[in-house]
Protein backbone atom coordinates (compact mmCIF):
# COMPACT_ATOMS: atom_id res chain seq x y z
CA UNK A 1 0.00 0.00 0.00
CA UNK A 2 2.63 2.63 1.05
CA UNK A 3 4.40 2.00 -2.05
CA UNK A 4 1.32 2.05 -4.59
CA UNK A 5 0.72 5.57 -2.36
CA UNK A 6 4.38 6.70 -3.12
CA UNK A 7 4.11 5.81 -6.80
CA UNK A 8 0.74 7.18 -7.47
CA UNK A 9 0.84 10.12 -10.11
CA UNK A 10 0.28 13.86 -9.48
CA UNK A 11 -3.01 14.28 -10.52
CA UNK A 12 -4.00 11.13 -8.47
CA UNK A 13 -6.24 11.09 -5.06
CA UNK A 14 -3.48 10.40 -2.86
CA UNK A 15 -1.18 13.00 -4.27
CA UNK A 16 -3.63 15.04 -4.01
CA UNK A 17 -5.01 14.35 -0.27
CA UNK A 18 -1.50 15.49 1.19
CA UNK A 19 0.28 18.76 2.04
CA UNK A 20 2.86 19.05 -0.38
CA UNK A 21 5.49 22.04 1.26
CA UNK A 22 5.72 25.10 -2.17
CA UNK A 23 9.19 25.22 -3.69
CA UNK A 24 9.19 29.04 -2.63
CA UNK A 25 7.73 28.08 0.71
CA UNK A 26 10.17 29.14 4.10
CA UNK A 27 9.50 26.19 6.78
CA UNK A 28 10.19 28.22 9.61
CA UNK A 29 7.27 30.66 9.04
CA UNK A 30 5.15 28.07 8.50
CA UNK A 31 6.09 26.96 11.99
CA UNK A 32 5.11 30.68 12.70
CA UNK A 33 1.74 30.27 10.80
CA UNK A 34 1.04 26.98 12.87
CA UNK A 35 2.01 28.31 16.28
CA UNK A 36 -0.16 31.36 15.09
CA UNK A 37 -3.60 29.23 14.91
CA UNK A 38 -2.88 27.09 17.38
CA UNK A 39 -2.69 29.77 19.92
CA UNK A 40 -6.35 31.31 18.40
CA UNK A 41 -7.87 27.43 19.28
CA UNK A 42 -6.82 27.19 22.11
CA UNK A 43 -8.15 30.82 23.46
CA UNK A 44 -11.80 30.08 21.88
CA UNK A 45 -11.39 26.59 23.55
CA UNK A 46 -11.28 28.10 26.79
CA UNK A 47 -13.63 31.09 26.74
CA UNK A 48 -16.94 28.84 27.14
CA UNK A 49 -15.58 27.27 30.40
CA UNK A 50 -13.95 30.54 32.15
CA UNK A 51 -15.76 33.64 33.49
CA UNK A 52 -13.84 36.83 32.74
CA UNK A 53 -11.66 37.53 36.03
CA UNK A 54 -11.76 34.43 37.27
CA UNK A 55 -9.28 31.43 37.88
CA UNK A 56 -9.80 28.16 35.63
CA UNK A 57 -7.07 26.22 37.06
CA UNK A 58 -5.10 27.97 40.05
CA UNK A 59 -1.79 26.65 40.67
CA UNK A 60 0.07 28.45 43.74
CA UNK A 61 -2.45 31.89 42.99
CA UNK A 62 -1.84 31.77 38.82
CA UNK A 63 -3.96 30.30 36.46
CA UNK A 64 -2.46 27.60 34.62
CA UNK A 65 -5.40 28.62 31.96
CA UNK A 66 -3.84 31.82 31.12
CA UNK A 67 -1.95 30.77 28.18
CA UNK A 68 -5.00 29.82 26.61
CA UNK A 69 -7.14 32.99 27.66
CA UNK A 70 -3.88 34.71 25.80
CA UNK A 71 -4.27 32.79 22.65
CA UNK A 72 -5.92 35.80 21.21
CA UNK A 73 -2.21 37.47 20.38
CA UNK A 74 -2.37 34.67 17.49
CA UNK A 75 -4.09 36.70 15.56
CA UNK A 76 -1.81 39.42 15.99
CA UNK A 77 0.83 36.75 14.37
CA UNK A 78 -1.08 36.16 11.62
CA UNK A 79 -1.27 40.11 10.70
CA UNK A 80 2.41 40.22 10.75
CA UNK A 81 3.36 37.03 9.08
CA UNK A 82 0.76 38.20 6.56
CA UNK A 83 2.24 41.76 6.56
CA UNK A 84 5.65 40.55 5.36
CA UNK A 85 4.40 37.88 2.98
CA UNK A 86 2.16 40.13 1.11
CA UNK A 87 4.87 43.08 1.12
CA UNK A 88 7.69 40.68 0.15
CA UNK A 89 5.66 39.44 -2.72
CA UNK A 90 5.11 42.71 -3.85
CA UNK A 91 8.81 43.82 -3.18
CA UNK A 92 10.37 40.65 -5.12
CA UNK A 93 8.05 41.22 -8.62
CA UNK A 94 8.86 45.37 -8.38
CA UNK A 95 12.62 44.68 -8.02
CA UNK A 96 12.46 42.06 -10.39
CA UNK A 97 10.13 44.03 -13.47
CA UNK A 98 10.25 47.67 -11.95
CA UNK A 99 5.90 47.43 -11.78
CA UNK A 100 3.11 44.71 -10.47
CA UNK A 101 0.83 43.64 -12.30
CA UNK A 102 -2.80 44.31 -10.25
CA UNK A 103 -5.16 42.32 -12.30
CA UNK A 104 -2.39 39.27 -11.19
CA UNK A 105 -1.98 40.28 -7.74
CA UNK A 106 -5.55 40.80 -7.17
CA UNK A 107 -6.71 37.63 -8.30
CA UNK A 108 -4.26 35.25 -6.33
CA UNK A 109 -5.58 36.94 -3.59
CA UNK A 110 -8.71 36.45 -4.63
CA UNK A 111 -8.30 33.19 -5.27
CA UNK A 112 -6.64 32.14 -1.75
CA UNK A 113 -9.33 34.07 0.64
CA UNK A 114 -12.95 33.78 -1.50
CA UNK A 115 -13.87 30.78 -2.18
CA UNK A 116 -13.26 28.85 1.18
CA UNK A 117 -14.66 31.90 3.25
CA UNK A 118 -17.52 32.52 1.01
CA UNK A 119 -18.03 28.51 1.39
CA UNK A 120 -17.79 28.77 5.50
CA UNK A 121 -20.10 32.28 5.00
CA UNK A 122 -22.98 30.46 3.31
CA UNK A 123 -22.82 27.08 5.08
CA UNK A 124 -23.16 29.13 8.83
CA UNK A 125 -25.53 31.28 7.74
CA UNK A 126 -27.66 28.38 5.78
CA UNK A 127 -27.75 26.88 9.40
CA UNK A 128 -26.32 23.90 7.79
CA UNK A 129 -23.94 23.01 11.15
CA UNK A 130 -24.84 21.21 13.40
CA UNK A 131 -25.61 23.02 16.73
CA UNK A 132 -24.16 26.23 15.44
CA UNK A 133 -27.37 28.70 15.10
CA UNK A 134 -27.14 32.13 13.46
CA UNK A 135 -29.95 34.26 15.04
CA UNK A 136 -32.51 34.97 11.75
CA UNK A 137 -32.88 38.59 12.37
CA UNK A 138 -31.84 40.34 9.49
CA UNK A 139 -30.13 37.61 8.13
CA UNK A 140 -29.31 38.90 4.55
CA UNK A 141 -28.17 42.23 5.43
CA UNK A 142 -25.55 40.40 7.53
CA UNK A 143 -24.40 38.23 5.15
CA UNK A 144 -24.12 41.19 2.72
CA UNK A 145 -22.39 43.03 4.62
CA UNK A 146 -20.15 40.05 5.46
CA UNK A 147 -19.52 39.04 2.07
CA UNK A 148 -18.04 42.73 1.35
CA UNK A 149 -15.76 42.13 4.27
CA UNK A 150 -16.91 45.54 6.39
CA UNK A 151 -17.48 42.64 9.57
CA UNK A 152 -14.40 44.72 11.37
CA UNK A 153 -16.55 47.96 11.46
CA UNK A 154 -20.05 46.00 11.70
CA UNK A 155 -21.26 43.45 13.84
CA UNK A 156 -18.90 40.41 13.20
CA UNK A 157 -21.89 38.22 14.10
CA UNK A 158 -22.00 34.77 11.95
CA UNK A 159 -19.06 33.68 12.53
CA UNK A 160 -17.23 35.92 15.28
CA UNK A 161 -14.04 35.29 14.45
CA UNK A 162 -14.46 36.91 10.54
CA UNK A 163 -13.21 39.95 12.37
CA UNK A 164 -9.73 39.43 11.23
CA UNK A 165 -11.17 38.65 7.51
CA UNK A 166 -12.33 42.24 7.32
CA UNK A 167 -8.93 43.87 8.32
CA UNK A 168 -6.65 41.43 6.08
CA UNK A 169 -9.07 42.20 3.64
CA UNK A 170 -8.56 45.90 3.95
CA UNK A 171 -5.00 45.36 3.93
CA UNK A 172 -5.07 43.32 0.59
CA UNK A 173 -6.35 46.05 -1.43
CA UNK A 174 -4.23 48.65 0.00
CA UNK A 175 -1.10 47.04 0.06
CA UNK A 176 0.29 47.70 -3.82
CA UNK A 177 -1.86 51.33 -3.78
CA UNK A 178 0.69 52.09 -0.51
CA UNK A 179 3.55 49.87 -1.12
CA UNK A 180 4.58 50.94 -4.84
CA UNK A 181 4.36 54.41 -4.69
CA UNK A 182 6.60 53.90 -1.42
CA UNK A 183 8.86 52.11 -3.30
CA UNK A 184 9.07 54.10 -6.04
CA UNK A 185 10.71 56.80 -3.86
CA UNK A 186 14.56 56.93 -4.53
CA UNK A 187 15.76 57.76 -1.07
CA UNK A 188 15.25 54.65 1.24
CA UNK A 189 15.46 57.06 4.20
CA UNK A 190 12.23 58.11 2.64
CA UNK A 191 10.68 55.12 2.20
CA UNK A 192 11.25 53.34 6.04
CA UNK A 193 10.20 57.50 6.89
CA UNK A 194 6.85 57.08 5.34
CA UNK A 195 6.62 53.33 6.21
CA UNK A 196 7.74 54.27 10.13
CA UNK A 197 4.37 56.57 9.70
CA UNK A 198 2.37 54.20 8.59
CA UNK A 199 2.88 51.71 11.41
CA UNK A 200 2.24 54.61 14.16
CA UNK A 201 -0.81 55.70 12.56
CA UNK A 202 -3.01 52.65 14.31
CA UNK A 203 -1.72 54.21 17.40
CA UNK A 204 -2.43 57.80 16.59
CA UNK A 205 -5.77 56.69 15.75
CA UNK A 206 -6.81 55.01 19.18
CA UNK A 207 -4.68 58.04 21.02
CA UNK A 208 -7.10 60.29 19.38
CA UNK A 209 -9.99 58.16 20.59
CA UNK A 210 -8.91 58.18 24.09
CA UNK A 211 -7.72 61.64 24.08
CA UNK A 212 -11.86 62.21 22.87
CA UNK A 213 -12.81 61.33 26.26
CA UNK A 214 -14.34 58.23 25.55
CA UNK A 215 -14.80 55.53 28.31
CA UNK A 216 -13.45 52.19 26.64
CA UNK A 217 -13.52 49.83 30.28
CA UNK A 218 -14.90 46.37 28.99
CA UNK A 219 -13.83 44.08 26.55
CA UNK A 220 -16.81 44.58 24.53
CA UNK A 221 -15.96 48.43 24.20
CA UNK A 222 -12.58 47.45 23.77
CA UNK A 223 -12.79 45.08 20.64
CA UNK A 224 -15.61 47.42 19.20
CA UNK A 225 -13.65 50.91 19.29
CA UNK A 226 -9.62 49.88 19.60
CA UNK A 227 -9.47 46.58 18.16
CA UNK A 228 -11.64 45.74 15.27
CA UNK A 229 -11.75 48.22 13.02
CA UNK A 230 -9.21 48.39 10.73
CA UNK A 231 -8.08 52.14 10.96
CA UNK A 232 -7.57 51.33 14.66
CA UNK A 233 -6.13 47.87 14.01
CA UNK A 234 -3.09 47.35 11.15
CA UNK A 235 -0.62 47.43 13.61
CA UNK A 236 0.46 44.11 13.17
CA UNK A 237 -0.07 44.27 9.42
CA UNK A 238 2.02 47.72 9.07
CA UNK A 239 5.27 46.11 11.27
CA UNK A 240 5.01 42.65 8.48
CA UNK A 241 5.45 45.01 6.04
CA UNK A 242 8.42 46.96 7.77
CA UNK A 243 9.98 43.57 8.14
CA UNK A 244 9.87 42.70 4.63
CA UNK A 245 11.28 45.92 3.75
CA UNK A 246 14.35 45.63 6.27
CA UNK A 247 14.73 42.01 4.91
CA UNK A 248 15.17 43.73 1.25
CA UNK A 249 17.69 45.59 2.35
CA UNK A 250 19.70 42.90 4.86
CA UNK A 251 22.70 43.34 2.01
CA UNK A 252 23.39 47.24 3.63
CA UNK A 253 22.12 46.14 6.95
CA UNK A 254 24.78 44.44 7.92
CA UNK A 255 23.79 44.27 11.41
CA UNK A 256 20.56 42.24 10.12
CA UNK A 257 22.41 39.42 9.02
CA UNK A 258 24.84 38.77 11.93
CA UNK A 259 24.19 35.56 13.53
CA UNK A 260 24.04 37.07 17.20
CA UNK A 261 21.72 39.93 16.06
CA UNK A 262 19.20 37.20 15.09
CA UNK A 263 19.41 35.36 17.87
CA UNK A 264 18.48 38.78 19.90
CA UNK A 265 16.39 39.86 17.72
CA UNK A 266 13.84 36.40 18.11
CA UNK A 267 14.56 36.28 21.81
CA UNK A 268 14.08 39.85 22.53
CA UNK A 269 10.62 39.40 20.85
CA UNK A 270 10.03 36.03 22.36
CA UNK A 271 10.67 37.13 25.58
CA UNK A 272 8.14 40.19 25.24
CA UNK A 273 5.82 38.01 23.88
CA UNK A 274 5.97 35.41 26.80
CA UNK A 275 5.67 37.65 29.21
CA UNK A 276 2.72 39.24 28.01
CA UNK A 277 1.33 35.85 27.57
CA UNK A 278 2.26 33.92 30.28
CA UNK A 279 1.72 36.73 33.16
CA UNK A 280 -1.59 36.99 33.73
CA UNK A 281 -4.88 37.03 31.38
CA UNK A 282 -4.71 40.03 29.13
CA UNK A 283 -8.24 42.47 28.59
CA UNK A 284 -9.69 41.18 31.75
CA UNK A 285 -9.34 44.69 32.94
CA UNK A 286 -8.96 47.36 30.32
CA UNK A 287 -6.17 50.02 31.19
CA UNK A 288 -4.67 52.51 29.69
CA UNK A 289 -1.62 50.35 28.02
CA UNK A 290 -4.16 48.08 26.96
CA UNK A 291 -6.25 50.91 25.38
CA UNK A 292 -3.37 52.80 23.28
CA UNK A 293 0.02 50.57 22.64
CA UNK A 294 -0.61 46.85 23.61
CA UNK A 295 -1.14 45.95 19.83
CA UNK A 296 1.87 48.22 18.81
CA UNK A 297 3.83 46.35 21.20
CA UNK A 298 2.44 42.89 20.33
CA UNK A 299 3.02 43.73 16.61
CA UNK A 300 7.15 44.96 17.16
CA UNK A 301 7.69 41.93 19.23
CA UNK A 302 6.17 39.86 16.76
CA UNK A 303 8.27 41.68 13.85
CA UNK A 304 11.39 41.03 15.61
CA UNK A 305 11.03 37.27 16.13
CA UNK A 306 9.97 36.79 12.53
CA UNK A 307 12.96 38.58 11.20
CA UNK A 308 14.99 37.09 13.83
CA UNK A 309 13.95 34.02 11.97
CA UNK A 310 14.16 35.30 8.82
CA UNK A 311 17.96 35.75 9.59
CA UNK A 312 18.80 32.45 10.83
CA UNK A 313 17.90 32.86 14.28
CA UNK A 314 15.84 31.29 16.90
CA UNK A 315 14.70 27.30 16.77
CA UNK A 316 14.60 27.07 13.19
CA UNK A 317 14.40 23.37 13.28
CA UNK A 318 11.54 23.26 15.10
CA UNK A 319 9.75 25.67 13.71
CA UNK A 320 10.48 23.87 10.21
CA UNK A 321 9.21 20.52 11.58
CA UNK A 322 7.33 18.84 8.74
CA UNK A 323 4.56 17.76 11.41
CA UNK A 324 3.94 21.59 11.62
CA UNK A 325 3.63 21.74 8.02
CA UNK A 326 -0.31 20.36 7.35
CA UNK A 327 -1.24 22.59 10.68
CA UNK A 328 0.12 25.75 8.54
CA UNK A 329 -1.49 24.33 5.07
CA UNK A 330 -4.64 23.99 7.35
CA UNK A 331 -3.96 27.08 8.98
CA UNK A 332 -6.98 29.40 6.87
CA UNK A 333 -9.29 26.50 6.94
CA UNK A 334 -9.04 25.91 10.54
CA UNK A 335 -9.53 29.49 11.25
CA UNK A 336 -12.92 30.06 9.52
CA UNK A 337 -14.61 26.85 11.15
CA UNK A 338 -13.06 26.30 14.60
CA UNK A 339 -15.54 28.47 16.09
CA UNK A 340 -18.31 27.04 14.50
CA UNK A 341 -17.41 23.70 15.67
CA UNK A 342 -17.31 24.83 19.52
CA UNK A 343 -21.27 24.25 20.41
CA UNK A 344 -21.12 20.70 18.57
CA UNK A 345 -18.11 20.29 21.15
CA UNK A 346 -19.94 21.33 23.73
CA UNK A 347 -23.06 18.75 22.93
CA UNK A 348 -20.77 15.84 22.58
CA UNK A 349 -18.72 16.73 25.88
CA UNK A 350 -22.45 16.97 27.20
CA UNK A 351 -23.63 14.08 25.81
CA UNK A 352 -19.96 11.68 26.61
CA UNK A 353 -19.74 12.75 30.48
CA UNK A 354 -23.31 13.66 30.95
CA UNK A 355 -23.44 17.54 32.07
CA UNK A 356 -21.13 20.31 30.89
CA UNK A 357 -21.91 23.23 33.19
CA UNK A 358 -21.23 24.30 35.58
CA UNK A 359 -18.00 24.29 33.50
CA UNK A 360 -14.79 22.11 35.35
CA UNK A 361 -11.66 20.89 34.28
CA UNK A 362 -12.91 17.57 33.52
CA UNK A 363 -15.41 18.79 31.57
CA UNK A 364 -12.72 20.56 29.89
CA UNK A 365 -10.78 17.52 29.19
CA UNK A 366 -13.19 15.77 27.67
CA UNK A 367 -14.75 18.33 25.58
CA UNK A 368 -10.97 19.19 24.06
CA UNK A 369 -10.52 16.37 21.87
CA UNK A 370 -13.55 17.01 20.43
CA UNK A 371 -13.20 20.65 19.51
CA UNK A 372 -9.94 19.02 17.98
CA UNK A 373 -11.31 16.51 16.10
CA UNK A 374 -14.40 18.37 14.66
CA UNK A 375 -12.21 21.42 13.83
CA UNK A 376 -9.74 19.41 11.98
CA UNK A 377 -12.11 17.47 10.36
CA UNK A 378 -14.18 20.66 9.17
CA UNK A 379 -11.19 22.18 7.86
CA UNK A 380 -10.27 19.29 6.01
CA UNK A 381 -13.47 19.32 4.33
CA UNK A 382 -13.48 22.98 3.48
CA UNK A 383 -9.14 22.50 2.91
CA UNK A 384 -9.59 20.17 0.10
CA UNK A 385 -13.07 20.57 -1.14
CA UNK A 386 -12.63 23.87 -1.69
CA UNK A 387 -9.54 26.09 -1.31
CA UNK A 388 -6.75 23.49 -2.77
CA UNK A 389 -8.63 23.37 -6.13
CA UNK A 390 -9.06 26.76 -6.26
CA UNK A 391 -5.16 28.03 -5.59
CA UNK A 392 -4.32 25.90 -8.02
CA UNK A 393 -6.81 24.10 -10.55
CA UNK A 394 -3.57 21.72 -12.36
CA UNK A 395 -3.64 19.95 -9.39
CA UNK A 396 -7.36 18.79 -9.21
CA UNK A 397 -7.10 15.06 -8.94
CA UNK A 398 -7.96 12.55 -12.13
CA UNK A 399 -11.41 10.44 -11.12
CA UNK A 400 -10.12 8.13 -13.54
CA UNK A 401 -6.68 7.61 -12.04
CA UNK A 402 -7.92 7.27 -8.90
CA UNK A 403 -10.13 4.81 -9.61
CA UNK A 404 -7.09 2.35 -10.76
């Protein structure tokens, strides 16, 4: 079997149903991509079984929970990593041609973000998963409104975690308008000047909104006013792209490709990074850092382990394992349903160890491998029935060959 599996052709179903690494592809971001989701499952795994401010799992007065309650800052990974991929892209065909072509640009993108959202979009709001109920009240206006990706300024209230989708989005159609222009400058004093602009302005923005007088105290207020919208939001986004510039120029920056300044520069970040999230649970409380630079902060620390990386520092090996590699392939996929596979979780757990709440730790444990398990299993679904064909149609399996 494993040989007839081996030998199969390209265009055959078990070439097909695998996660083939691209030629172009760096392994250690995708170690990056798949720490990135894996921290966003494990913070939605928690949140139905903890009450904001209160201990999950105390062990000697900290909770033991809070690196889950803290996977939120994945997200904040993803905007970078996507940051510098997009920016890169972009830098690597202007250097190369002197222009970028949009129609091309646009419709990879296209291409890798439609079809498997607008898939996950229509099959939640269809009411077509099990135990995961959209509430009908204006049910089309929603959908429209999620379909043109303005979720980030509008009730993000499908699938709550389409957030994100709107800002990326945002991004995505900005980037070359910003980017080229920026890089058509001839000074590159001018260009990180303009670029070193662009990443402050998030924090400009919510400085202005705090310096309005309003009250932003809860989580709720929070995520609607500082967090979501994309104005408020690119942080993360912004710094990506400030790394891929720095990484064009690592040839006069020296410094950038010493061996010990990439070893700081990924444990500097990783050490900022773990101590935000392994503290204490972030947002419980809203204060002012919280309000005005924790994002900024988040996104530079972020920045500086992914160049760190970039330059040959940090655990490369592990973060190029090839078991991380499917979790990064998976990475989108598992994003868009996770969430939507939480309340079939929760009936399972129910039904297996026969209550749920109040929630406990056992309860936990059981429900876990389910949330796993359904989550993976939607993604591969939505992975292989949809996106993979659509980022590249050559590779559509032959029925025929299959079938021999």
């Amino acid at each position: 079997m494993g040989r007839a599996l081996a030998a199969a052709r390209p265009g055959s179903w078990p070439a097909y149903l695998t996660f083939p690494r691209n030629a172009d592809a760096i392994a250690a971001l995708d170690g990056l991509r798949a720490a990135a989701i894996l921290l966003v499952l494990a913070r939605h795994a928690i949140t139905p079984f903890r009450e904001t401010g209160e201990m999950f799992f105390p062990i000697l007065g900290w909770d033991a929970a809070t690196p889950l309650v803290n996977g939120w800052i994945g997200v904040d990974l993803f905007f970078v990593l996507s940051g510098f991929l997009i920016a890169r892209g972009l830098i690597r065909r202007f250097d190369a041609t002197g222009t970028v072509s949009l129609q091309q640009y646009f419709a990879r993108r296209a291409l890798r973000i439609l079809p498997a959202y607008y898939a996950m979009l229509f099959v939640a709001s269809a009411g077509l998963i099990p135990f995961f109920a959209v509430a009908p009240d204006m049910l089309g206006l929603r959908v429209a409104y999620h379909a043109l990706f303005l979720q980030d300024y509008l009730p993000s209230n499908i699938v709550i975690a389409f957030w994100s989708l709107g800002v990326e989005e945002k991004f995505y159609i900005a980037a070359p308008f910003v980017l080229i222009p920026m890089l058509r400058l001839k000074r590159r004093q001018v260009q990180y000047a303009v670029l070193t602009a662009l990443v402050l302005t998030p924090l400009a923005f919510r400085l202005n909104v705090m310096t309005g007088g309003a009250v932003v105290a809860d989580y709720e207020t929070f995520f609607r006013t500082l967090r979501s919208p994309f104005h408020r939001g690119f942080d993360g986004l912004a710094v990506g792209v400030l790394a891929a510039l720095l990484w064009r120029d690592r040839v006069r920056l020296t410094w950038l490709t010493d061996p010990r300044c990439a070893e700081t520069l990924f444990w500097t970040g990783a050490a900022v990074i773990g101590w935000l999230w392994l503290r204490a649970p972030m947002l419980d409380a809203i204060d002012p850092f919280d309000r005005t630079f924790l994002q900024l902060v988040l996104a530079l620390a972020f920045g500086a382990v992914l160049l760190g990386v970039m330059a040959g520092g940090g655990p490369r090996h592990l973060l190029g394992a090839k078991a991380l590699n499917p979790v990064a392939k998976l990475s989108y996929c598992l994003y868009l349903v996770h969430m939507a596979a939480i309340p079939a979780a929760i009936a399972g757990a129910e039904a297996f160890s026969g209550q749920f709440f109040p929630p406990t730790i056992p309860a936990f444990a059981v429900f876990i491998p389910i949330y796993v398990c359904a989550s993976v299993l939607g993604a591969l679904v939505l992975h292989f029935g949809v996106e993979k064909p659509f980022l590249n149609p050559r590779i559509r399996p032959d029925v025929s060959a299959g079938r021999r």
